[in-house]
N, C-alpha and C. Protein backbone atom coordinates (compact mmCIF):
# COMPACT_ATOMS: atom_id res chain seq x y z
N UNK A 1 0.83 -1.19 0.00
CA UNK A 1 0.00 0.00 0.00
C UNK A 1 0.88 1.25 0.00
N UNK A 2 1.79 1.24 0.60
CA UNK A 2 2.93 2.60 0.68
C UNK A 2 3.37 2.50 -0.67
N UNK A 3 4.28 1.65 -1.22
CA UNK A 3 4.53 1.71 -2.20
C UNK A 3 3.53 2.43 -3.21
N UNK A 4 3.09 2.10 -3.35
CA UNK A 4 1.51 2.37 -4.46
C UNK A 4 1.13 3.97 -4.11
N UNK A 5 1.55 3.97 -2.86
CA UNK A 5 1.38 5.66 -2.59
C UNK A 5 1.90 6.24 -3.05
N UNK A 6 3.48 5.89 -2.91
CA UNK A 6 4.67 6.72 -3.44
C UNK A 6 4.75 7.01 -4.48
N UNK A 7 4.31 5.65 -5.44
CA UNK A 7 4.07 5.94 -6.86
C UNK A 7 3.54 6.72 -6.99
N UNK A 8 2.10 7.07 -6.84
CA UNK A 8 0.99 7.97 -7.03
C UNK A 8 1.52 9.33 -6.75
N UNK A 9 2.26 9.46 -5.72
CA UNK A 9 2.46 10.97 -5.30
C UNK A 9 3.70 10.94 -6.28
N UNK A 10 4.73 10.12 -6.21
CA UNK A 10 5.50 10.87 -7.40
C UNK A 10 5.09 10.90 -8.95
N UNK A 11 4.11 10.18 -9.82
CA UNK A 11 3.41 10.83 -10.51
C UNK A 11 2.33 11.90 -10.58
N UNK A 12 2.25 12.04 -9.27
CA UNK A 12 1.17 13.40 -8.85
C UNK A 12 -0.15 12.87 -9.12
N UNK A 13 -0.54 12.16 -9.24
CA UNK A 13 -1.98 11.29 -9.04
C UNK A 13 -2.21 10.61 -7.77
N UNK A 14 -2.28 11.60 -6.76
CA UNK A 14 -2.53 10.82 -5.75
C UNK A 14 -3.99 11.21 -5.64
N UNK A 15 -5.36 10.74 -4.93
CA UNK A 15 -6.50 11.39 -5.51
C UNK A 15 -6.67 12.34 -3.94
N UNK A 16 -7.71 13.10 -4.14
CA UNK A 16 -7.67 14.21 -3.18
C UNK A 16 -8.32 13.53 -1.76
N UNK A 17 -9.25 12.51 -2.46
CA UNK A 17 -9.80 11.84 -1.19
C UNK A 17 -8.68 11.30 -0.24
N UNK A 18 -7.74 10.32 -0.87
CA UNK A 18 -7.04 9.78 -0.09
C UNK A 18 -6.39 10.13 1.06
N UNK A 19 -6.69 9.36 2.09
CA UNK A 19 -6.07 9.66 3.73
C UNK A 19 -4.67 9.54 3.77
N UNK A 20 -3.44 10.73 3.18
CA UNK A 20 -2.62 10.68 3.25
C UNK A 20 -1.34 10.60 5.12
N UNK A 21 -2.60 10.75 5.55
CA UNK A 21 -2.54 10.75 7.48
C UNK A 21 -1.81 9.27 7.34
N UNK A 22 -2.74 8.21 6.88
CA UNK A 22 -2.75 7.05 7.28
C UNK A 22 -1.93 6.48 6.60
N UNK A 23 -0.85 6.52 6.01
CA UNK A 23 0.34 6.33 5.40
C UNK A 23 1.20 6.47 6.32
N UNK A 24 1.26 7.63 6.98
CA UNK A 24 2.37 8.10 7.94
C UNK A 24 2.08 7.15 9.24
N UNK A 25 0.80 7.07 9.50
CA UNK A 25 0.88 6.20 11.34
C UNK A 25 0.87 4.89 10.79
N UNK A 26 0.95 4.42 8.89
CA UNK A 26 1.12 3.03 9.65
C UNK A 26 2.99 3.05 9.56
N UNK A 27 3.58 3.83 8.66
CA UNK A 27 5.19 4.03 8.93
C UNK A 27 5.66 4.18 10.52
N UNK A 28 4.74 4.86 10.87
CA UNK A 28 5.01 5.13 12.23
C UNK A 28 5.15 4.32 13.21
N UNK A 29 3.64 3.21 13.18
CA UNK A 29 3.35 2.02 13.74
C UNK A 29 4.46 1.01 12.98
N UNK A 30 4.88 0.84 11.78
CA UNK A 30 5.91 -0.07 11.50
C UNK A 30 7.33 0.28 12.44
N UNK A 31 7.33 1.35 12.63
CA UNK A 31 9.33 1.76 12.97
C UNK A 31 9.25 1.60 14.46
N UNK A 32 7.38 1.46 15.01
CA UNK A 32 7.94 1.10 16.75
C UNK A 32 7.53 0.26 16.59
N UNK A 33 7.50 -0.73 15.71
CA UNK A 33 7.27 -2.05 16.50
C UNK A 33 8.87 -2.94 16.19
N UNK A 34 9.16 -2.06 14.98
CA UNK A 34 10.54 -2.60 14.63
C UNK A 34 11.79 -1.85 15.91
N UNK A 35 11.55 -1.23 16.71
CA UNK A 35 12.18 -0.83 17.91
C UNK A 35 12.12 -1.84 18.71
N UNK A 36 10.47 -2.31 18.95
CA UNK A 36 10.34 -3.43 20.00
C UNK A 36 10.75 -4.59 19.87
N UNK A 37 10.86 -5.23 18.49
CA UNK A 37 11.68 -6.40 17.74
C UNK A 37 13.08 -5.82 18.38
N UNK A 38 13.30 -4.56 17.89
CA UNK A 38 15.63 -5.09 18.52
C UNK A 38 15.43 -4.92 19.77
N UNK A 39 14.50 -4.41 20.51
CA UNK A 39 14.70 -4.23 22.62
C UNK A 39 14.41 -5.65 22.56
N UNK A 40 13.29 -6.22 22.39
CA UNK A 40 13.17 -7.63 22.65
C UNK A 40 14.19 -8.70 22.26
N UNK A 41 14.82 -8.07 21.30
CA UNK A 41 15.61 -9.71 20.87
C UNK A 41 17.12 -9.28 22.06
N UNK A 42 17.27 -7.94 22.62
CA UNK A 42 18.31 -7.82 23.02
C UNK A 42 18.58 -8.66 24.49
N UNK A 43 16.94 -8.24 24.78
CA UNK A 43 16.57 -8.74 26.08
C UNK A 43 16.55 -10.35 25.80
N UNK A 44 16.05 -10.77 25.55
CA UNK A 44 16.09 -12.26 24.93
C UNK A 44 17.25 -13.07 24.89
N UNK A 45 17.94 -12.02 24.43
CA UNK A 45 19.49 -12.96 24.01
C UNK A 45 20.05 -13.07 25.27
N UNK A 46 20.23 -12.29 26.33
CA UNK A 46 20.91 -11.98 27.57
C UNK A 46 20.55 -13.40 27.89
N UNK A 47 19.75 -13.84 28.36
CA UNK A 47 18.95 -14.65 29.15
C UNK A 47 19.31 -16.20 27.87
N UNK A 48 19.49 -15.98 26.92
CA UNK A 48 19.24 -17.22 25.92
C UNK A 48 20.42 -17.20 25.09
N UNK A 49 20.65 -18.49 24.55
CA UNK A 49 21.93 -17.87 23.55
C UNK A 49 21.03 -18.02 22.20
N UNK A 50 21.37 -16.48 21.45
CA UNK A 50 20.83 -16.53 20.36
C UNK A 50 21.81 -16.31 19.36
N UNK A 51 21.79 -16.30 18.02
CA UNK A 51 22.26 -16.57 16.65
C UNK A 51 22.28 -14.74 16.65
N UNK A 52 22.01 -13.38 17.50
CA UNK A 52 22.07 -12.45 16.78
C UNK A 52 23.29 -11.71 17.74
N UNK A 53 23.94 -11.11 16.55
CA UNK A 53 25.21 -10.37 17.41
C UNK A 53 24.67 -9.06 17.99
N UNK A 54 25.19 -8.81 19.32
CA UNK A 54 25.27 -7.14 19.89
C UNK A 54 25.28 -5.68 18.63
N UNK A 55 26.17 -6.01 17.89
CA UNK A 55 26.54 -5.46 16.97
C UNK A 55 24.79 -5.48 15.88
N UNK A 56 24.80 -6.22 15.76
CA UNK A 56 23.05 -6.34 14.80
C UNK A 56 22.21 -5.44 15.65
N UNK A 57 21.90 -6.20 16.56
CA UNK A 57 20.42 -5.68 17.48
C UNK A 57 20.83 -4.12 18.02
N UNK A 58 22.08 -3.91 18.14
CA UNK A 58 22.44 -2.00 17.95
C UNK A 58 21.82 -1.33 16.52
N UNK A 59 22.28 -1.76 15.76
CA UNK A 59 22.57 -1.50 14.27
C UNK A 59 20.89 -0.69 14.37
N UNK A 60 20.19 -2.60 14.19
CA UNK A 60 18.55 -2.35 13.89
C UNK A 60 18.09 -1.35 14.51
N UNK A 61 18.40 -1.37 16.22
CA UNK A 61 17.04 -0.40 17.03
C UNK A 61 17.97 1.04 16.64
N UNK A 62 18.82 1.46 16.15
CA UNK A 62 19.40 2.91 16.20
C UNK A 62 18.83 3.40 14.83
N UNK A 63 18.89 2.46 13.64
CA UNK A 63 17.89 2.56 12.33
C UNK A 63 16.21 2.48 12.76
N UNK A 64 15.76 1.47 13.15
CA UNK A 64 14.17 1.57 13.50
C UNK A 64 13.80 3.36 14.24
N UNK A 65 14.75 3.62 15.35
CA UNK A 65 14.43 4.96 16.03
C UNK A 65 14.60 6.03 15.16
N UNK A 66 15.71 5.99 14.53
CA UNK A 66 16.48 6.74 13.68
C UNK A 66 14.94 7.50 12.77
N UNK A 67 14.54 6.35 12.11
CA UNK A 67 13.09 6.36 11.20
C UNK A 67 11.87 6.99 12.02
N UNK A 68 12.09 6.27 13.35
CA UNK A 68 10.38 6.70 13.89
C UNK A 68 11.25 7.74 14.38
N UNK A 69 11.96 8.27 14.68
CA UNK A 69 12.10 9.91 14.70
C UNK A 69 11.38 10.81 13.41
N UNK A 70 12.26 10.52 12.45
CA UNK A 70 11.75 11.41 11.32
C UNK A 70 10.09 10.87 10.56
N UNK A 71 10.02 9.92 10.80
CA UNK A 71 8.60 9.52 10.49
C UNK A 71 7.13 10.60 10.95
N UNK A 72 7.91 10.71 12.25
CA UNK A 72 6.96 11.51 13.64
C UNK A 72 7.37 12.80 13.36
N UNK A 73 8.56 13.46 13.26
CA UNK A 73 8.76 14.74 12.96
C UNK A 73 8.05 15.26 11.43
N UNK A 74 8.10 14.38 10.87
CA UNK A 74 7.16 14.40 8.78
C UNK A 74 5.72 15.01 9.58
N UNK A 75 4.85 13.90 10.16
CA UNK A 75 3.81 13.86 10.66
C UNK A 75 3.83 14.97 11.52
N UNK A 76 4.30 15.89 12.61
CA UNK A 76 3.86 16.53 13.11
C UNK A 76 3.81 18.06 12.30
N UNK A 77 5.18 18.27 11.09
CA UNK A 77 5.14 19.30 10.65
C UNK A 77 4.33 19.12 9.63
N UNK A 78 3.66 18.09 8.80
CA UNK A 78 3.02 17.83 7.72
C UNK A 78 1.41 17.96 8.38
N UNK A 79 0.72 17.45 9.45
CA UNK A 79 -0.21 17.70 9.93
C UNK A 79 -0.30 18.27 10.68
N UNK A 80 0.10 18.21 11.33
CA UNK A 80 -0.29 19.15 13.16
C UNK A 80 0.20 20.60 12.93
N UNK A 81 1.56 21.13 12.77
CA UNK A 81 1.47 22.46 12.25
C UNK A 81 1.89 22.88 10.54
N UNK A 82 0.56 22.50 10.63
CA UNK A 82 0.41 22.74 8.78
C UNK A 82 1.16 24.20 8.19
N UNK A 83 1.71 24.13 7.35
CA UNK A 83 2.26 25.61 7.08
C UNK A 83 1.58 26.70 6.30
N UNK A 84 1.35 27.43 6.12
CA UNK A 84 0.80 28.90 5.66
C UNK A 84 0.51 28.56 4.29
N UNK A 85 -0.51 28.41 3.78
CA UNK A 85 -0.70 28.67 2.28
C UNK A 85 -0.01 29.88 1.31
N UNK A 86 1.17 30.64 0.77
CA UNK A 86 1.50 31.14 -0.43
C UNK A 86 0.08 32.17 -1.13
N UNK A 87 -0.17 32.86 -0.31
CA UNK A 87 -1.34 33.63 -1.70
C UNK A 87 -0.36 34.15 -2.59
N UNK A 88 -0.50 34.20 -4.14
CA UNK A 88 -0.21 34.26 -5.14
C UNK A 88 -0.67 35.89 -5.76
């Protein structure tokens, strides 16, 4: 479904109806749950021996946050303080 968005908006056919909101919270909802995947596997491994290195489960949760930072910063300046319309 994102994909298909992206397309659309970079051919500029995205239609006016579309809930461009709901693109962003499910990116949003993807990058924390992909946070909770590397806290969990970190926690996990302590306790278990697992197949993933220290080095990985850093990597992932500093990329997953990295994203739901700017995901959430898109979303708050893209909706919440919308910017000034340009009169012409």
């Amino acid at each position: 479904i994102m994909y298909g968005y992206y397309f659309l908006a970079a051919a500029k056919q995205v239609p006016k109806w579309f809930p461009t909101h709901l693109i962003t919270i499910a990116q949003i909802g993807q990058m924390f749950i992909g946070v909770g995947i590397c806290v969990s596997s970190f926690v996990f491994s302590s306790s278990r021996s697992c197949e993933n290195s220290l080095s990985n489960q850093l990597s992932g949760a500093v990329m997953y946050a990295s994203y739901f930072y700017l995901f959430v910063m898109f979303a708050i300046r893209r909706f919440v303080l919308k910017p000034k319309k340009k009169v012409a």
